[in-house]
N, C-alpha and C. Protein backbone atom coordinates (compact mmCIF):
# COMPACT_ATOMS: atom_id res chain seq x y z
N UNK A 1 53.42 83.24 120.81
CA UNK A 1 53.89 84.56 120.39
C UNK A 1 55.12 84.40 119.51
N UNK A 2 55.04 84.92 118.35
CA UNK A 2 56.45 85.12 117.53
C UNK A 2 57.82 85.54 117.76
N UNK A 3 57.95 86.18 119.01
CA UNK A 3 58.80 86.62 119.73
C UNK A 3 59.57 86.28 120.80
N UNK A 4 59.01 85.05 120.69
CA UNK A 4 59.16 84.38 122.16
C UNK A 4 60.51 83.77 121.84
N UNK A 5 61.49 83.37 122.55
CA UNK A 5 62.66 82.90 122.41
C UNK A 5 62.49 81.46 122.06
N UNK A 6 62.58 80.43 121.55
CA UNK A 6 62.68 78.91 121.29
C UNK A 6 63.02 78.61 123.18
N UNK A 7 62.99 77.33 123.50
CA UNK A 7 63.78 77.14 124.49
C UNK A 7 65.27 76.66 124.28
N UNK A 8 65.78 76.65 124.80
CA UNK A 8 67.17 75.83 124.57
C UNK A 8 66.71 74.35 124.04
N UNK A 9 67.91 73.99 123.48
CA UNK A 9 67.99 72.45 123.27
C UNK A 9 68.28 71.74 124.25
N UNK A 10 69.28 72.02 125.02
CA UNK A 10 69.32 71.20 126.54
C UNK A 10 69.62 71.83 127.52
N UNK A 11 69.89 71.33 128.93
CA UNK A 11 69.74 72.12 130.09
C UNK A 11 71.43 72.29 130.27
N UNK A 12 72.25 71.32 129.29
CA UNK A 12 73.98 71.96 129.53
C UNK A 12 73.86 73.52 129.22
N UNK A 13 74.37 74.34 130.44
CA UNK A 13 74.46 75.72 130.04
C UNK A 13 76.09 76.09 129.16
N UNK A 14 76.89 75.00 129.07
CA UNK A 14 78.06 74.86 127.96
C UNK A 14 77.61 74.71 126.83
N UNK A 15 76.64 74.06 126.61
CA UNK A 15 76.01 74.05 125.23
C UNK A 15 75.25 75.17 124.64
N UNK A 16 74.64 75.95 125.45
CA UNK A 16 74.22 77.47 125.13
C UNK A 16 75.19 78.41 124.70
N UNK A 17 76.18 78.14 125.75
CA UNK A 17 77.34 78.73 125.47
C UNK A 17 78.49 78.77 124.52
N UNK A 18 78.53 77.48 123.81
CA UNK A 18 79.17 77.07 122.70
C UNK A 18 78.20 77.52 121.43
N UNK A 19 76.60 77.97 121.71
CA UNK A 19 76.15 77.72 120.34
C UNK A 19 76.59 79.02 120.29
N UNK A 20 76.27 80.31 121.16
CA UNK A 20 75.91 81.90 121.28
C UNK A 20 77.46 81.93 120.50
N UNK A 21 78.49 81.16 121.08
CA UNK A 21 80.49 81.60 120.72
C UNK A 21 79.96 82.01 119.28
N UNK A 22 79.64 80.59 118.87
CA UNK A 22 80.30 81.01 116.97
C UNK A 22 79.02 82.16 116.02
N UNK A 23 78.02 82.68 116.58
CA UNK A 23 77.36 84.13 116.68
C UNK A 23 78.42 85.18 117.03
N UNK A 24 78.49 85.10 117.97
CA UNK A 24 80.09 86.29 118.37
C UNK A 24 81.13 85.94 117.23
N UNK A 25 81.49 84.85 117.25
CA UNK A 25 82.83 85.09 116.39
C UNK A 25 82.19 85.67 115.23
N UNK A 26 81.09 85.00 114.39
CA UNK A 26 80.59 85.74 113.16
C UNK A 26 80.69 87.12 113.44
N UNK A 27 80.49 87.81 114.32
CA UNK A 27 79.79 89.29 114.63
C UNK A 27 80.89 89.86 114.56
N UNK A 28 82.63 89.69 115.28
CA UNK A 28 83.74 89.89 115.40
C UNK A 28 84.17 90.02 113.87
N UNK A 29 84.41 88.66 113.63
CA UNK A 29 84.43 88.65 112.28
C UNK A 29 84.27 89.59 110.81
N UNK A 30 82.90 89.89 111.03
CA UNK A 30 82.20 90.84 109.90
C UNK A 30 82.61 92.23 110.58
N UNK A 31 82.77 92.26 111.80
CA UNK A 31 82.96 94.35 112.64
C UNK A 31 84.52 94.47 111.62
N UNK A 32 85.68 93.29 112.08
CA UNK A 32 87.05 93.73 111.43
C UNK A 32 86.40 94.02 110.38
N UNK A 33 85.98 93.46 109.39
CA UNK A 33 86.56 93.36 107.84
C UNK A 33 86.03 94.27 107.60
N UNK A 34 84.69 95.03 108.05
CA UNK A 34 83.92 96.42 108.33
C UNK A 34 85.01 97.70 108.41
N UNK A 35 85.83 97.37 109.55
CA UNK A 35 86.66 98.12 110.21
C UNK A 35 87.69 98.57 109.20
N UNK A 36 88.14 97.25 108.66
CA UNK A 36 89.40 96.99 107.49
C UNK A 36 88.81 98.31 106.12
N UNK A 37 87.62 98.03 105.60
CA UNK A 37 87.33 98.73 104.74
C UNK A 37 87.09 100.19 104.98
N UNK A 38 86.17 100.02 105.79
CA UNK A 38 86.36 101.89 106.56
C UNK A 38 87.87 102.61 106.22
N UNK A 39 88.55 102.23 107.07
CA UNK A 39 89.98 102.03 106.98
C UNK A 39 90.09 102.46 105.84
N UNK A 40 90.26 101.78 104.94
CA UNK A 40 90.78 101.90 103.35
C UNK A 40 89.64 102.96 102.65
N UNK A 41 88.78 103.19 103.16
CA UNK A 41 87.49 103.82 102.43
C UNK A 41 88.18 105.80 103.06
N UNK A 42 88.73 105.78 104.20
CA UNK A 42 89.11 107.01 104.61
C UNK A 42 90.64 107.16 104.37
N UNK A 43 90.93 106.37 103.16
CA UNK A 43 92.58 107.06 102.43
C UNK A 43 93.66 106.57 103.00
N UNK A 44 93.08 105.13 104.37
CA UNK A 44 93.95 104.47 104.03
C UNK A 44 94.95 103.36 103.41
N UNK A 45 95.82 103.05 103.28
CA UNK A 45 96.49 102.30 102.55
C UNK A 45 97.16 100.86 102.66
N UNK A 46 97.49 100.63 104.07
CA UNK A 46 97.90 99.77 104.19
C UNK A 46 97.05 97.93 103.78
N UNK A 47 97.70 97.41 102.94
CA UNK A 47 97.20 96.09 103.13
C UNK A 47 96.05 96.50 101.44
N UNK A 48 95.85 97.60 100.85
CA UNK A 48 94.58 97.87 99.91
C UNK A 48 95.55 97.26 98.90
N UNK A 49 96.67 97.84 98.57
CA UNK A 49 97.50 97.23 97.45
C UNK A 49 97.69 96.11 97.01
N UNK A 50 97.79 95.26 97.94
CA UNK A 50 98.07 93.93 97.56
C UNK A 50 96.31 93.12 97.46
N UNK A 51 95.46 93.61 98.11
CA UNK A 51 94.34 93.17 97.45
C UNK A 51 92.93 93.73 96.32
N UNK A 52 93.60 94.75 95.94
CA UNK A 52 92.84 95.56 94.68
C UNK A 52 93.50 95.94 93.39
N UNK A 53 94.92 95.62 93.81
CA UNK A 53 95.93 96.48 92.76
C UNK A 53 95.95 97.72 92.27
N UNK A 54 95.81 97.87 91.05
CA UNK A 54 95.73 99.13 90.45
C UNK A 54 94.38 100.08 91.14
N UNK A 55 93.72 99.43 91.54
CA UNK A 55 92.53 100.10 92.31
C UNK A 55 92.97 101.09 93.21
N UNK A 56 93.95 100.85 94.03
CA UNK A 56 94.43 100.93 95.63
C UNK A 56 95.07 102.44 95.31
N UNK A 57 95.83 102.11 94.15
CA UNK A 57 96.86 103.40 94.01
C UNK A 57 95.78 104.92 92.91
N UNK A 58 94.99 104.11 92.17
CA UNK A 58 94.16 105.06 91.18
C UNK A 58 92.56 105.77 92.09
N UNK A 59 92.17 104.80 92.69
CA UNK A 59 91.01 104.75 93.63
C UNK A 59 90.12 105.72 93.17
N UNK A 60 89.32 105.27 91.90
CA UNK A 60 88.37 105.58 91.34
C UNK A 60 87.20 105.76 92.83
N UNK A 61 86.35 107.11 91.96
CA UNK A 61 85.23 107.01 93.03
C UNK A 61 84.67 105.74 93.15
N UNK A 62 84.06 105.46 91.98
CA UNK A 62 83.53 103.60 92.14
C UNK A 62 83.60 102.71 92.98
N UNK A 63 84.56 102.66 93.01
CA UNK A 63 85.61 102.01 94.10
C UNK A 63 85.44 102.06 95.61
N UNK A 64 85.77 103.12 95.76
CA UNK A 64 85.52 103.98 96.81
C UNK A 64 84.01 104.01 97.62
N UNK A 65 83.20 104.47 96.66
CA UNK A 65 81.48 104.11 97.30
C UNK A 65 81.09 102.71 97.30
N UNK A 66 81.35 101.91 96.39
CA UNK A 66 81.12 100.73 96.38
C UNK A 66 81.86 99.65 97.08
N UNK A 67 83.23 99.57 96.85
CA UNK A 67 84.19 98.09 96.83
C UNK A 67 84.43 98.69 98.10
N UNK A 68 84.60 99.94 99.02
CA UNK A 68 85.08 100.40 100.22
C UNK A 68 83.82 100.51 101.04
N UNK A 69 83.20 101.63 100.99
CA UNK A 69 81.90 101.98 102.20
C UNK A 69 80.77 101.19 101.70
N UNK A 70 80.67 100.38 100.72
CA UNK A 70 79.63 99.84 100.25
C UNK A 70 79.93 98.44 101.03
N UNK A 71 80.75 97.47 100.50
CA UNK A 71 81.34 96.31 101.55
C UNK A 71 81.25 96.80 103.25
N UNK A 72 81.97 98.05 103.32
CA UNK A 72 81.87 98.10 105.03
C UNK A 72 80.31 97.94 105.34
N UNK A 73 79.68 98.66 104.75
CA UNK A 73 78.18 98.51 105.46
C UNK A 73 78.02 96.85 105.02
N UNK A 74 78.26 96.60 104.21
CA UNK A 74 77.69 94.98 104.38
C UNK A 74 78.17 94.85 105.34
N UNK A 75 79.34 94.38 105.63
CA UNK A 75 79.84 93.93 106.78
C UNK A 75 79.51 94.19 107.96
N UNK A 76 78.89 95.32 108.50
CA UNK A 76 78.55 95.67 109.47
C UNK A 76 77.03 95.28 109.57
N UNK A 77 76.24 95.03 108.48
CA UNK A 77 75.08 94.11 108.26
C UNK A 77 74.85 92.84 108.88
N UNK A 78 76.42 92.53 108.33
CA UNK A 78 76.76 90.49 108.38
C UNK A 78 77.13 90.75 110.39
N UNK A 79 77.65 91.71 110.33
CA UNK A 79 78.05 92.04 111.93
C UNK A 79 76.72 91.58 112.98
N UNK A 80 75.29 92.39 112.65
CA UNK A 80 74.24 92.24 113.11
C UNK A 80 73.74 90.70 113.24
N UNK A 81 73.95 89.96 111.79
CA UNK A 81 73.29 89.16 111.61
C UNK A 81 74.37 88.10 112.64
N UNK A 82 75.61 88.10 112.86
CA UNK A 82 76.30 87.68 113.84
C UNK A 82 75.62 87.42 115.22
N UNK A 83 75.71 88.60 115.31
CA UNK A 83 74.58 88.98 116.71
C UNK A 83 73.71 88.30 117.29
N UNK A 84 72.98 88.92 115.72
CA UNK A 84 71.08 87.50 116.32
C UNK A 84 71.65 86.05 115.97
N UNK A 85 72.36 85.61 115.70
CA UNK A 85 72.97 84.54 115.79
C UNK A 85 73.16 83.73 117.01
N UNK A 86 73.89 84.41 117.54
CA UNK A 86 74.51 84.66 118.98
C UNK A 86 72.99 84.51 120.17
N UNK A 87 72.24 85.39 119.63
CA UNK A 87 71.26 85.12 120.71
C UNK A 87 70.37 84.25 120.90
N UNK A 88 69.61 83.56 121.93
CA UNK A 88 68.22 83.13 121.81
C UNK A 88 67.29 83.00 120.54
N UNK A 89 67.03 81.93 119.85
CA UNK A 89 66.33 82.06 118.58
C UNK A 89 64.70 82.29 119.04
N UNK A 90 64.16 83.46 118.49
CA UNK A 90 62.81 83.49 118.41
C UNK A 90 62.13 82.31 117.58
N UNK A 91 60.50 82.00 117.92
CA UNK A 91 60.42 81.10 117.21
C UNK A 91 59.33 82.18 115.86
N UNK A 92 59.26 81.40 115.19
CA UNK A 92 58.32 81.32 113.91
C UNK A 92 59.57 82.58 112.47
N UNK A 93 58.60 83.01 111.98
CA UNK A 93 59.45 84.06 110.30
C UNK A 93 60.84 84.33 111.01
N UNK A 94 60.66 85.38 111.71
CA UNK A 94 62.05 85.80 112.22
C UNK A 94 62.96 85.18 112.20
N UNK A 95 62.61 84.19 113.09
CA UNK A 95 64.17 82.89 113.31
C UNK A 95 64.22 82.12 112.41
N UNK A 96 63.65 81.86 111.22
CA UNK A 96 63.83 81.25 110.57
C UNK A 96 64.78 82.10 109.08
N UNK A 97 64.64 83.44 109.02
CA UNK A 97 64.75 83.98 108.63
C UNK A 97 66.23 84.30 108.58
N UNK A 98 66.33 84.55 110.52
CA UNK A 98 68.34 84.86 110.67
C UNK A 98 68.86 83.22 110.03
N UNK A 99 68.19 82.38 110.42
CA UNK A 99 69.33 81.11 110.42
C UNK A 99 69.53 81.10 108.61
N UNK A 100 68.27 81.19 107.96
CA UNK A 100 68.89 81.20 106.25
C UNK A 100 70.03 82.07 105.57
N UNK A 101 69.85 83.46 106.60
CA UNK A 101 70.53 84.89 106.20
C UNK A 101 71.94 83.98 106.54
N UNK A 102 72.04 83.26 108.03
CA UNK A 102 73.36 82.67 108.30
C UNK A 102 74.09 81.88 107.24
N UNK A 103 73.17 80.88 106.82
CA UNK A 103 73.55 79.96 105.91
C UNK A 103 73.84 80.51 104.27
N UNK A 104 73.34 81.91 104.41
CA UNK A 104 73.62 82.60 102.84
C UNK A 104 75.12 83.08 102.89
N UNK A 105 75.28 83.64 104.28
CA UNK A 105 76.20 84.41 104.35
C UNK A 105 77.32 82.86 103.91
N UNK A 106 77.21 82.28 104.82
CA UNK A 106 78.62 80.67 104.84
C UNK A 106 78.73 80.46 103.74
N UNK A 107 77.52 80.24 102.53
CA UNK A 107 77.58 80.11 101.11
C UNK A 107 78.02 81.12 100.12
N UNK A 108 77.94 82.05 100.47
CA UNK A 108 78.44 83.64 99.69
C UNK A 108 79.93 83.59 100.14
N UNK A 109 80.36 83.59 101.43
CA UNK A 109 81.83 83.88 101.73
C UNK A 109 82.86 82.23 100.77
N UNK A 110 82.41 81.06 101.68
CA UNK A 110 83.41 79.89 100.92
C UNK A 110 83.03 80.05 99.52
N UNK A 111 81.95 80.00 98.85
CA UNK A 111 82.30 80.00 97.37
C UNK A 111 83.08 81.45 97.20
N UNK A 112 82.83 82.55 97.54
CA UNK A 112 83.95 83.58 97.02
C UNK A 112 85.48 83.60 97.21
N UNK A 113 85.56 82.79 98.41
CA UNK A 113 87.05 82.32 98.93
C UNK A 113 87.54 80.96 98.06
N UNK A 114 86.53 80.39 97.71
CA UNK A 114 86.97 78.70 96.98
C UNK A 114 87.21 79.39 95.62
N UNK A 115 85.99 79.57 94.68
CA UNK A 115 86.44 80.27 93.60
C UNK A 115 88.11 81.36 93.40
N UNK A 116 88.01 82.36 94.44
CA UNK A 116 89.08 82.86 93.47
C UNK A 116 90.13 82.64 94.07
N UNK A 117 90.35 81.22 94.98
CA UNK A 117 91.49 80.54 95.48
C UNK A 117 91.69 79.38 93.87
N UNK A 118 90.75 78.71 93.44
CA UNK A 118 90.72 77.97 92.54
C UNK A 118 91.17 78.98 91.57
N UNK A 119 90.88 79.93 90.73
CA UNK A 119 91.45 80.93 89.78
C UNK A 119 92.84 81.32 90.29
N UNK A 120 93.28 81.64 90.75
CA UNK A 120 94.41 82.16 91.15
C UNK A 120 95.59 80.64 91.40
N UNK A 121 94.73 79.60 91.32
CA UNK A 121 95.93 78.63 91.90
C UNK A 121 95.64 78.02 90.33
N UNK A 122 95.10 78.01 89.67
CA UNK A 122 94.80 77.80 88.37
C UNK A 122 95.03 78.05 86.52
N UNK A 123 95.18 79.32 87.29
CA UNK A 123 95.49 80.58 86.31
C UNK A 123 95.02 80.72 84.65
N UNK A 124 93.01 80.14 84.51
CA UNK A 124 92.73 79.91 83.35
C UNK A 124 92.66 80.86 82.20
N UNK A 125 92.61 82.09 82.90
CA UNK A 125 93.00 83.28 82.04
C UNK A 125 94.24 83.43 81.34
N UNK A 126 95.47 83.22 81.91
CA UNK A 126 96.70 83.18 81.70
C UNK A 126 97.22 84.49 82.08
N UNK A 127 98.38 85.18 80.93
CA UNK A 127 98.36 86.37 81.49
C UNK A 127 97.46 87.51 81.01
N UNK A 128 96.27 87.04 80.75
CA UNK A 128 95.48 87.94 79.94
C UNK A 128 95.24 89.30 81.14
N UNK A 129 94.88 88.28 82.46
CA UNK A 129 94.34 89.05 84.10
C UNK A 129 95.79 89.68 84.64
N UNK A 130 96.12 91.18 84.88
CA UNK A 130 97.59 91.24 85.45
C UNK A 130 97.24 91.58 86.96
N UNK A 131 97.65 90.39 86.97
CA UNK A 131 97.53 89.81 88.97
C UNK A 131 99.44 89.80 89.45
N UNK A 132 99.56 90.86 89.77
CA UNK A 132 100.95 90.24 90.36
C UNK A 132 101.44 89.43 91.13
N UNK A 133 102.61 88.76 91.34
CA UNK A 133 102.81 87.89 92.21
C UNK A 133 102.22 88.11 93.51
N UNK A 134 103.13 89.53 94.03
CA UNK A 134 103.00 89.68 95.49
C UNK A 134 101.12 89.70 95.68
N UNK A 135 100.69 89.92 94.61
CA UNK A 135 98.82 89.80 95.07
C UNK A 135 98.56 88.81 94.64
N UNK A 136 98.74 87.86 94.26
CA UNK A 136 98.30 86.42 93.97
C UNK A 136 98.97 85.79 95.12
N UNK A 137 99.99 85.93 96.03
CA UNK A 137 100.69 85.56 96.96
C UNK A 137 99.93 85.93 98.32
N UNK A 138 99.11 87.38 98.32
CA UNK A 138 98.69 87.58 99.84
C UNK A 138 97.00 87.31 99.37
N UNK A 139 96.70 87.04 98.64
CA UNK A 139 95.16 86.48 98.13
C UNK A 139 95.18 85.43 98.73
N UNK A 140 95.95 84.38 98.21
CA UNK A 140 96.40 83.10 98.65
C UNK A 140 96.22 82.89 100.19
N UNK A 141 97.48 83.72 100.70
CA UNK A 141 97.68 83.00 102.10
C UNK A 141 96.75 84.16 103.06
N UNK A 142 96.56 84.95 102.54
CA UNK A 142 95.78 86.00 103.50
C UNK A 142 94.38 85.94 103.39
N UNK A 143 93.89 86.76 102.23
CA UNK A 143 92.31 87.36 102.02
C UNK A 143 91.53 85.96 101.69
N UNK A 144 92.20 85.13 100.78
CA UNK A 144 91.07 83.95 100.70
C UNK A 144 90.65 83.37 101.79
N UNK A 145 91.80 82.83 102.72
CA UNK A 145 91.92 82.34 104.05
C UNK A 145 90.94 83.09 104.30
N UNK A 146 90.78 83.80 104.91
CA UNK A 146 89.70 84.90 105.70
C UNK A 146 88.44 84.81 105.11
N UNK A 147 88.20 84.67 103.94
CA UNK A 147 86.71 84.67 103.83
C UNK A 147 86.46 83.24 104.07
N UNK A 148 87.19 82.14 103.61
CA UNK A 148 87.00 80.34 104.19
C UNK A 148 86.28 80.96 105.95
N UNK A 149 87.49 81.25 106.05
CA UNK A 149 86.91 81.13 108.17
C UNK A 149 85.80 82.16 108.10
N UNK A 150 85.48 82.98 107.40
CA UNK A 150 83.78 83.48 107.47
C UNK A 150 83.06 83.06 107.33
N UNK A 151 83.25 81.99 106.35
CA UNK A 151 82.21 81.37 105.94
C UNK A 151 81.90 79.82 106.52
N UNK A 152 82.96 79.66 107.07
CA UNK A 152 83.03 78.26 108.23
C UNK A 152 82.29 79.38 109.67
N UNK A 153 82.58 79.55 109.66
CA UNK A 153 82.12 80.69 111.34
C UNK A 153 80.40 81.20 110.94
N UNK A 154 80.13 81.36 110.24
CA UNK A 154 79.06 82.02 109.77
C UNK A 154 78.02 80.72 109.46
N UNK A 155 78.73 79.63 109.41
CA UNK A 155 77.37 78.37 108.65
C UNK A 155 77.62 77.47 110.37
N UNK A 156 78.90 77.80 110.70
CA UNK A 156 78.75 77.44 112.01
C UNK A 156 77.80 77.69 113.36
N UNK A 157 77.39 79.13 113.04
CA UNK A 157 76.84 79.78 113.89
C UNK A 157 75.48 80.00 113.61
N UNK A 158 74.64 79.63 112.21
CA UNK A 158 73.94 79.11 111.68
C UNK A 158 73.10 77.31 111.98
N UNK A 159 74.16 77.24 112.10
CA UNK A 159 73.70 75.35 112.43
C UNK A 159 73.78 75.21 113.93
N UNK A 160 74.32 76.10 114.71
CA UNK A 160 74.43 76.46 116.37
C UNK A 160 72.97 76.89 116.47
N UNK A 161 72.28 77.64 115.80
CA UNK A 161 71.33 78.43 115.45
C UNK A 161 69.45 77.81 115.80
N UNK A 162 69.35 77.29 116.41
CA UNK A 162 68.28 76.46 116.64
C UNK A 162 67.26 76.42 117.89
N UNK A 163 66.10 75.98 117.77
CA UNK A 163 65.43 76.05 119.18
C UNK A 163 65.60 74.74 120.12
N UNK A 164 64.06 74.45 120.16
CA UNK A 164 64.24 73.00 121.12
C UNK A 164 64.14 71.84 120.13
N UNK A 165 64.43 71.02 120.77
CA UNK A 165 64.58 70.27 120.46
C UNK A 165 62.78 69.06 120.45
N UNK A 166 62.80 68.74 118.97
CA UNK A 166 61.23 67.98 118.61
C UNK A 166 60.33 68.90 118.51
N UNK A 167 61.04 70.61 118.28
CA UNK A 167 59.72 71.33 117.84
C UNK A 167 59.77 71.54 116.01
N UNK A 168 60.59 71.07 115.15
CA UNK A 168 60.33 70.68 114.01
C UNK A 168 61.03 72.11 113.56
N UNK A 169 61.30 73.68 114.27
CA UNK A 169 62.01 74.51 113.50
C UNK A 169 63.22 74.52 113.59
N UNK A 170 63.79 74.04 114.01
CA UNK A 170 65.75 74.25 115.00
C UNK A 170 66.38 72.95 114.46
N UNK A 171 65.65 72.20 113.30
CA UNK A 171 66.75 70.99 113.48
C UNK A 171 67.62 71.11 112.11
N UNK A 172 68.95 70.23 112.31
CA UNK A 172 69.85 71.33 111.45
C UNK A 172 69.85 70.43 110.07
């Protein structure tokens, strides 16, 4: 049956337990940054300035449907996909299905965190891009940071992500 859970890989119930963690943390993970945008998507302010700039203070509709409630619902997407992470892998399409979505997500977040950590520590535009300090400063030590550990947490919980062991779908 397609539905059927994989079995575990081994009978350590710490090892079940360590794979399901980094599913939760993904799930945690994607609810804040969900939460964060909501947040900013219902007028508020704190923390939008230093990572949108001129956006934060002008807050085009655009913006607003898209870069705000448009991201939150991703996030609350990536939240789900946390989830089935976290749980028992079904075997056959399905489970094969969350563990790639996992591994898209780890690849979408570090390259978006590597890239515009590399631009910003780089500066190949020059001052053509007006990035101010104080937002090239909390990009840096704040928002890039954060998508790295999404995307470490997310390929983590991905490669946690597996059935039994010698059935040829779960191996990482």
């Amino acid at each position: 049956m397609p539905d059927q859970p994989l079995p575990p890989t081994s009978d350590d119930p710490q090892d079940a337990t360590t794979r399901a963690s980094w599913g939760r943390i993904a799930c945690i993970w994607a609810v804040a940054f969900a939460a964060l945008h909501f947040y900013w998507a219902l007028g508020g302010s704190r923390g939008l300035s230093v990572s949108a700039g001129p956006l934060a203070e002008t807050r085009p509709a655009w913006f607003v449907a898209v870069g705000l409630w448009g991201v939150g619902l991703l996030c609350l997407v990536a939240g789900v996909l946390g989830w089935l992470l976290a749980r028992p892998r079904p075997r056959g399409l399905f489970g094969r299905a969350v563990r790639a979505l996992g591994w898209c997500a780890c690849a979408v977040l570090l390259a978006r965190g590597l890239a515009v950590e590399a631009l910003l520590l780089t500066d190949p535009a020059g001052h053509e891009v007006n990035v101010s300090p104080e937002q090239r400063l909390w990009t840096l030590v704040l928002w890039n940071p954060w998508f790295l550990i999404g995307g470490l947490v997310f390929g983590l919980a991905a490669r946690k992500f597996r059935g039994a062991k010698g059935t040829g779908t779960g191996a990482a």
